[in-house]
C-alpha atoms as a PDB file:
ATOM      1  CA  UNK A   1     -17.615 -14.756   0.516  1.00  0.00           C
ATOM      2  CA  UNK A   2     -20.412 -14.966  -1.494  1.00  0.00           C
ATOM      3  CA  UNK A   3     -20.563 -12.208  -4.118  1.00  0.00           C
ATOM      4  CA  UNK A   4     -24.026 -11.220  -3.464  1.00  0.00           C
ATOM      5  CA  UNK A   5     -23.168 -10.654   0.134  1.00  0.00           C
ATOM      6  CA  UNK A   6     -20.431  -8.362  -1.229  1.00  0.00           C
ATOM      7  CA  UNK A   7     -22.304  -6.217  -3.195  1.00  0.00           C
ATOM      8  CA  UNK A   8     -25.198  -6.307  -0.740  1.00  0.00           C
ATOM      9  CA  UNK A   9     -22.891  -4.911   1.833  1.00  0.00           C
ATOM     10  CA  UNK A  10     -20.888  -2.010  -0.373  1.00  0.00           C
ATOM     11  CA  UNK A  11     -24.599  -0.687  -1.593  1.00  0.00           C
ATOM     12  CA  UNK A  12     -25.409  -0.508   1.926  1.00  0.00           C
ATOM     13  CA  UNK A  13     -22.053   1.472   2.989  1.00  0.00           C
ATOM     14  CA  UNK A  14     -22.419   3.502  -0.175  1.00  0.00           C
ATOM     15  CA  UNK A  15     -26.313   4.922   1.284  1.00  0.00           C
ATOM     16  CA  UNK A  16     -24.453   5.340   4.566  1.00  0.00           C
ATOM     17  CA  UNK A  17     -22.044   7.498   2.613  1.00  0.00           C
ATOM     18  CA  UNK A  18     -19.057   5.538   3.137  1.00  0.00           C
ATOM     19  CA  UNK A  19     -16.375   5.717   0.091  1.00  0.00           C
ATOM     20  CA  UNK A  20     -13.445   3.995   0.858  1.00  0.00           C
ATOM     21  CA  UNK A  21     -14.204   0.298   1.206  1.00  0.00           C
ATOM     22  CA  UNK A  22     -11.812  -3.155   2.128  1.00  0.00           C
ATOM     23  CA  UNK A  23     -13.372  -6.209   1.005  1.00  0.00           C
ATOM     24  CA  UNK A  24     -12.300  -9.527   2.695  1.00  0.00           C
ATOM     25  CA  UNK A  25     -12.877 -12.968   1.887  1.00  0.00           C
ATOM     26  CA  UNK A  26     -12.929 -11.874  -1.753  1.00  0.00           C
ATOM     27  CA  UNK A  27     -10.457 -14.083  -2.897  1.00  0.00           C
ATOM     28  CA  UNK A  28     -10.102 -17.065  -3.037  1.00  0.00           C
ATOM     29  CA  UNK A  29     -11.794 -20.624  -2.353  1.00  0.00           C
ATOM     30  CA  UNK A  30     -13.327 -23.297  -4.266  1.00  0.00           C
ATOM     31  CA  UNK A  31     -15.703 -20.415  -6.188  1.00  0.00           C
ATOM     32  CA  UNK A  32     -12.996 -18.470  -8.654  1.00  0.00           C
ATOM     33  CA  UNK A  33     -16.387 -17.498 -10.701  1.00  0.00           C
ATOM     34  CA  UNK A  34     -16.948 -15.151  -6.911  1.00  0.00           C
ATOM     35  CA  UNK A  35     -13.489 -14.035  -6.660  1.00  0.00           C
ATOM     36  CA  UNK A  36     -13.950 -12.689 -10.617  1.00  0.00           C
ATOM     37  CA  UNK A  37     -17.499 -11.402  -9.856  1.00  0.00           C
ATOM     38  CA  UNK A  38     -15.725  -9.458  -6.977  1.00  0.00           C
ATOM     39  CA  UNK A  39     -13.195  -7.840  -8.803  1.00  0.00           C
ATOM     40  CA  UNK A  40     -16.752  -6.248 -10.843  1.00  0.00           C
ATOM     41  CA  UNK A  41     -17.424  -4.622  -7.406  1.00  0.00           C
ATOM     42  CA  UNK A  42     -14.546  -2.738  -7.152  1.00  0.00           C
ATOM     43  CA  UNK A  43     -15.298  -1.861 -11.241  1.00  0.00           C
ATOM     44  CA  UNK A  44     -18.432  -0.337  -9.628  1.00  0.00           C
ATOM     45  CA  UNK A  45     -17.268   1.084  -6.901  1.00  0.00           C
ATOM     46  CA  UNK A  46     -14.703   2.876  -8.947  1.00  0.00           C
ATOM     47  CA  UNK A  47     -17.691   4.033 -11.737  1.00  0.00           C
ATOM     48  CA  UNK A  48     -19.483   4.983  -8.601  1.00  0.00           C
ATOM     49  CA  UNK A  49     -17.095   7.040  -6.959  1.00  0.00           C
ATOM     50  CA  UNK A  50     -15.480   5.161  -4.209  1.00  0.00           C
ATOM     51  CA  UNK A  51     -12.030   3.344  -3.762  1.00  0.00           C
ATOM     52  CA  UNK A  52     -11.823  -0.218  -2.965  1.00  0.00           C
ATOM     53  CA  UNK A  53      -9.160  -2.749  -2.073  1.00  0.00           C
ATOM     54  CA  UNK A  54      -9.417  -6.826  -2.010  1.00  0.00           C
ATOM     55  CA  UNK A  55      -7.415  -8.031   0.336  1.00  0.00           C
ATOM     56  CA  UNK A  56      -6.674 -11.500   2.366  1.00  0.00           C
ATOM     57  CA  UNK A  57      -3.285 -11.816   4.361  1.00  0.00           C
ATOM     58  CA  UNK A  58      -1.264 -11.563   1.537  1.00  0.00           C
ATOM     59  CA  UNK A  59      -2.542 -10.113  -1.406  1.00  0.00           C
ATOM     60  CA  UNK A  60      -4.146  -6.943  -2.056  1.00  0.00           C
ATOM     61  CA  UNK A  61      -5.796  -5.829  -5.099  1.00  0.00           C
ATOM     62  CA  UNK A  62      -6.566  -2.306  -6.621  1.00  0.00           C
ATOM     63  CA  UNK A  63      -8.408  -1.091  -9.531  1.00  0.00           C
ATOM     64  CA  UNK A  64      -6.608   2.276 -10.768  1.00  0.00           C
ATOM     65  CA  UNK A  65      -8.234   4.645 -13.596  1.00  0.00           C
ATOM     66  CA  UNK A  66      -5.695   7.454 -14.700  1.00  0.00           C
ATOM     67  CA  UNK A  67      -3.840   7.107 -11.151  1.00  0.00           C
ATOM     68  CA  UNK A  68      -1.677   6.327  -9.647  1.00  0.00           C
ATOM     69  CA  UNK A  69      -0.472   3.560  -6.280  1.00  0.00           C
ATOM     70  CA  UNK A  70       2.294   4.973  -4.129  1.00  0.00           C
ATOM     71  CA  UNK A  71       4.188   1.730  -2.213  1.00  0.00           C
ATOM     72  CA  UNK A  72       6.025   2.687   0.820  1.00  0.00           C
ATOM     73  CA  UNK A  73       7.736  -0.267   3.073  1.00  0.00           C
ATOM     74  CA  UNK A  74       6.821  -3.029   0.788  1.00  0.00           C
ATOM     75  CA  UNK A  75      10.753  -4.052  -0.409  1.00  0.00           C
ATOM     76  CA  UNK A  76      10.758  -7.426  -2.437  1.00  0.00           C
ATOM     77  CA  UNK A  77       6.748  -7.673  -2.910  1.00  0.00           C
ATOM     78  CA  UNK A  78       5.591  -9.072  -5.954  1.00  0.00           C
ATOM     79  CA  UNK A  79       3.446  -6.604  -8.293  1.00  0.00           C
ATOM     80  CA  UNK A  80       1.302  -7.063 -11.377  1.00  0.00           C
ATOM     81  CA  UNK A  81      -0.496  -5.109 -13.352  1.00  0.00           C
ATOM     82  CA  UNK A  82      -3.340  -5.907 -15.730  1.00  0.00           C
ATOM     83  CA  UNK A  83      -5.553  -4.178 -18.277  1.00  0.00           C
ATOM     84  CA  UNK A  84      -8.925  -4.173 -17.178  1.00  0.00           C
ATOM     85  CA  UNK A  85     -12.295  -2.773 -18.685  1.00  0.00           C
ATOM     86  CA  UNK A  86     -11.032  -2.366 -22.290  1.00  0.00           C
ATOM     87  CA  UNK A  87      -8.095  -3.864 -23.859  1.00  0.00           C
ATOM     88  CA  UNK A  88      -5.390  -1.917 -22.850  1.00  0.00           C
ATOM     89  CA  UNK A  89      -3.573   1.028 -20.828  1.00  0.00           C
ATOM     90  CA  UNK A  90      -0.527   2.991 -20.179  1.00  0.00           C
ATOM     91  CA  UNK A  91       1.357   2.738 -17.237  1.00  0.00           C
ATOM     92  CA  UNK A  92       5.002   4.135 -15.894  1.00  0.00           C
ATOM     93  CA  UNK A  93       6.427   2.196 -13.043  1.00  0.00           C
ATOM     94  CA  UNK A  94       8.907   3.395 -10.585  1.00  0.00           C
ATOM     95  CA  UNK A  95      10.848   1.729  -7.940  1.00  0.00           C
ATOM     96  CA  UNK A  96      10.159  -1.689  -9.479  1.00  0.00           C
ATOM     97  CA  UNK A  97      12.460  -4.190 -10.544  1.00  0.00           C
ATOM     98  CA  UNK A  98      11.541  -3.395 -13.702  1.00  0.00           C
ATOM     99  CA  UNK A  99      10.843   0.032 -14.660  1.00  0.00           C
ATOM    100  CA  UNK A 100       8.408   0.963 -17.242  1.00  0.00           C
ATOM    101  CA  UNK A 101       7.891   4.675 -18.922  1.00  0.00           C
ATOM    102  CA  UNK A 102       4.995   5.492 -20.660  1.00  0.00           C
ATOM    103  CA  UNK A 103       4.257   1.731 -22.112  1.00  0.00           C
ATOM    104  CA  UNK A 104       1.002   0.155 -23.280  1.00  0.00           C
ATOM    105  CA  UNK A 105      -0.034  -3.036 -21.638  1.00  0.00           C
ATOM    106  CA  UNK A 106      -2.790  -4.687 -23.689  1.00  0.00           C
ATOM    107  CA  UNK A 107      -4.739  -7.643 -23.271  1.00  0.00           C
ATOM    108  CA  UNK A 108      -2.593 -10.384 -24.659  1.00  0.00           C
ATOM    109  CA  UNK A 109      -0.132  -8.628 -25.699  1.00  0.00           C
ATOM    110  CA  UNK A 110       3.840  -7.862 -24.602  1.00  0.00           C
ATOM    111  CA  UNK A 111       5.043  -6.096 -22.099  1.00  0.00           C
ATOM    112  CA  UNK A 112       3.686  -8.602 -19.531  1.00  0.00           C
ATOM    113  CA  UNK A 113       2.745  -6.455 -16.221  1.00  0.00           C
ATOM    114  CA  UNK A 114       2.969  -9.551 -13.976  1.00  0.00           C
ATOM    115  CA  UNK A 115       5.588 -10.781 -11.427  1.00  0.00           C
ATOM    116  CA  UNK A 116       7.562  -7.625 -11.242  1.00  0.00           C
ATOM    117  CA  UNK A 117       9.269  -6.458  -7.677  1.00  0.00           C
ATOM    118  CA  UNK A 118       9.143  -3.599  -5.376  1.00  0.00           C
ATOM    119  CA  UNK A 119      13.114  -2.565  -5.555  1.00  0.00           C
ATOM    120  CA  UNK A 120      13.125   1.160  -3.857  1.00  0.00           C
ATOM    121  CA  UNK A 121      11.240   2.661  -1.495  1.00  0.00           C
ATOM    122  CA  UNK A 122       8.758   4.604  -2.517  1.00  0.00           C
ATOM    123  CA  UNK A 123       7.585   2.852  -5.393  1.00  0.00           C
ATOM    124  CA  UNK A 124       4.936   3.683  -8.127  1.00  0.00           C
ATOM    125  CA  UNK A 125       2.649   2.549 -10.766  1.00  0.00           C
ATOM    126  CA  UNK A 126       0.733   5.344 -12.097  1.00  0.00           C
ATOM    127  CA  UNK A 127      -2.136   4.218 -14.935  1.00  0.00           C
ATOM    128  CA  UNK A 128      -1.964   7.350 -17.313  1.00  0.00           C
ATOM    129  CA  UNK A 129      -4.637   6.169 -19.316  1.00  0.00           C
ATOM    130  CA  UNK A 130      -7.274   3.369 -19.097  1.00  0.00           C
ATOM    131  CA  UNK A 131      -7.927   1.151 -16.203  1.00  0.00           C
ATOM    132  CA  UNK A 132      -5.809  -1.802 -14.856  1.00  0.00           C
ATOM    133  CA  UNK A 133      -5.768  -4.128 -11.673  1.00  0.00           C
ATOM    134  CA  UNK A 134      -2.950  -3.659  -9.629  1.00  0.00           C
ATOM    135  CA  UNK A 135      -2.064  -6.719  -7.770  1.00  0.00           C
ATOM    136  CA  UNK A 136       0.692  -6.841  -4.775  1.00  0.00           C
ATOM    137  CA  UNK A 137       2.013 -10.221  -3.282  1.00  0.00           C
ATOM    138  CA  UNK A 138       3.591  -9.818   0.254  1.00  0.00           C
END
């Protein structure tokens, strides 16, 4: 989808005073410039009060800012997490493969967040401070 379309579309649900918004067709396709510029629209969602989630059949992608993502029913997906707007955060994850308390992911740097796996049911990442994409692989 074309990212101008995208935005187009959230302003217009935003003046209709919609807050909670799925994009589809975000990802994707021969244009990976589009499927970067729409991971900005959910940045400005977020700044602008709303929640958003990109999403095709398999993938879904959130932007969390001091939050957290509850995962129910979602044994053996794949889950990565990535700094995002500044250059790093802290995050706790629970229920994953591999658990993480209170650690700093930072551009670049080690811990990786990617590739980890929903083990337990719930499950949890919870961004205690900063902003990171949360992305989950079914």
């Amino acid at each position: 989808k074309d990212v101008t379309d995208t935005m187009f579309a959230v302003l217009k649900g935003f003046s209709y005073g919609f807050r909670s918004f799925l994009l589809l067709g975000c990802l994707g396709g021969r244009r990976v410039d589009h499927s970067l510029a729409n991971l900005e629209v959910l940045q400005y969602i977020r700044e602008h009060g709303g929640h958003g989630i990109i999403a095709d059949a398999s993938t879904k992608i959130f932007l969390l800012h001091d939050e957290r993502l509850k995962m129910t029913g979602m044994s053996g997906a794949t889950v990565s997490v990535f700094p995002y707007n500044g250059s790093a955060c802290t995050v706790s994850y629970s229920g994953l493969k591999y658990p993480l308390n209170r650690e700093q992911l930072s551009c670049g740097g080690f811990p990786m967040g990617v590739s980890n796996q929903v083990a337990g049911d719930p499950a949890e990442v919870r961004v205690h401070n900063g902003t990171a994409l949360v992305v989950v692989v079914q």
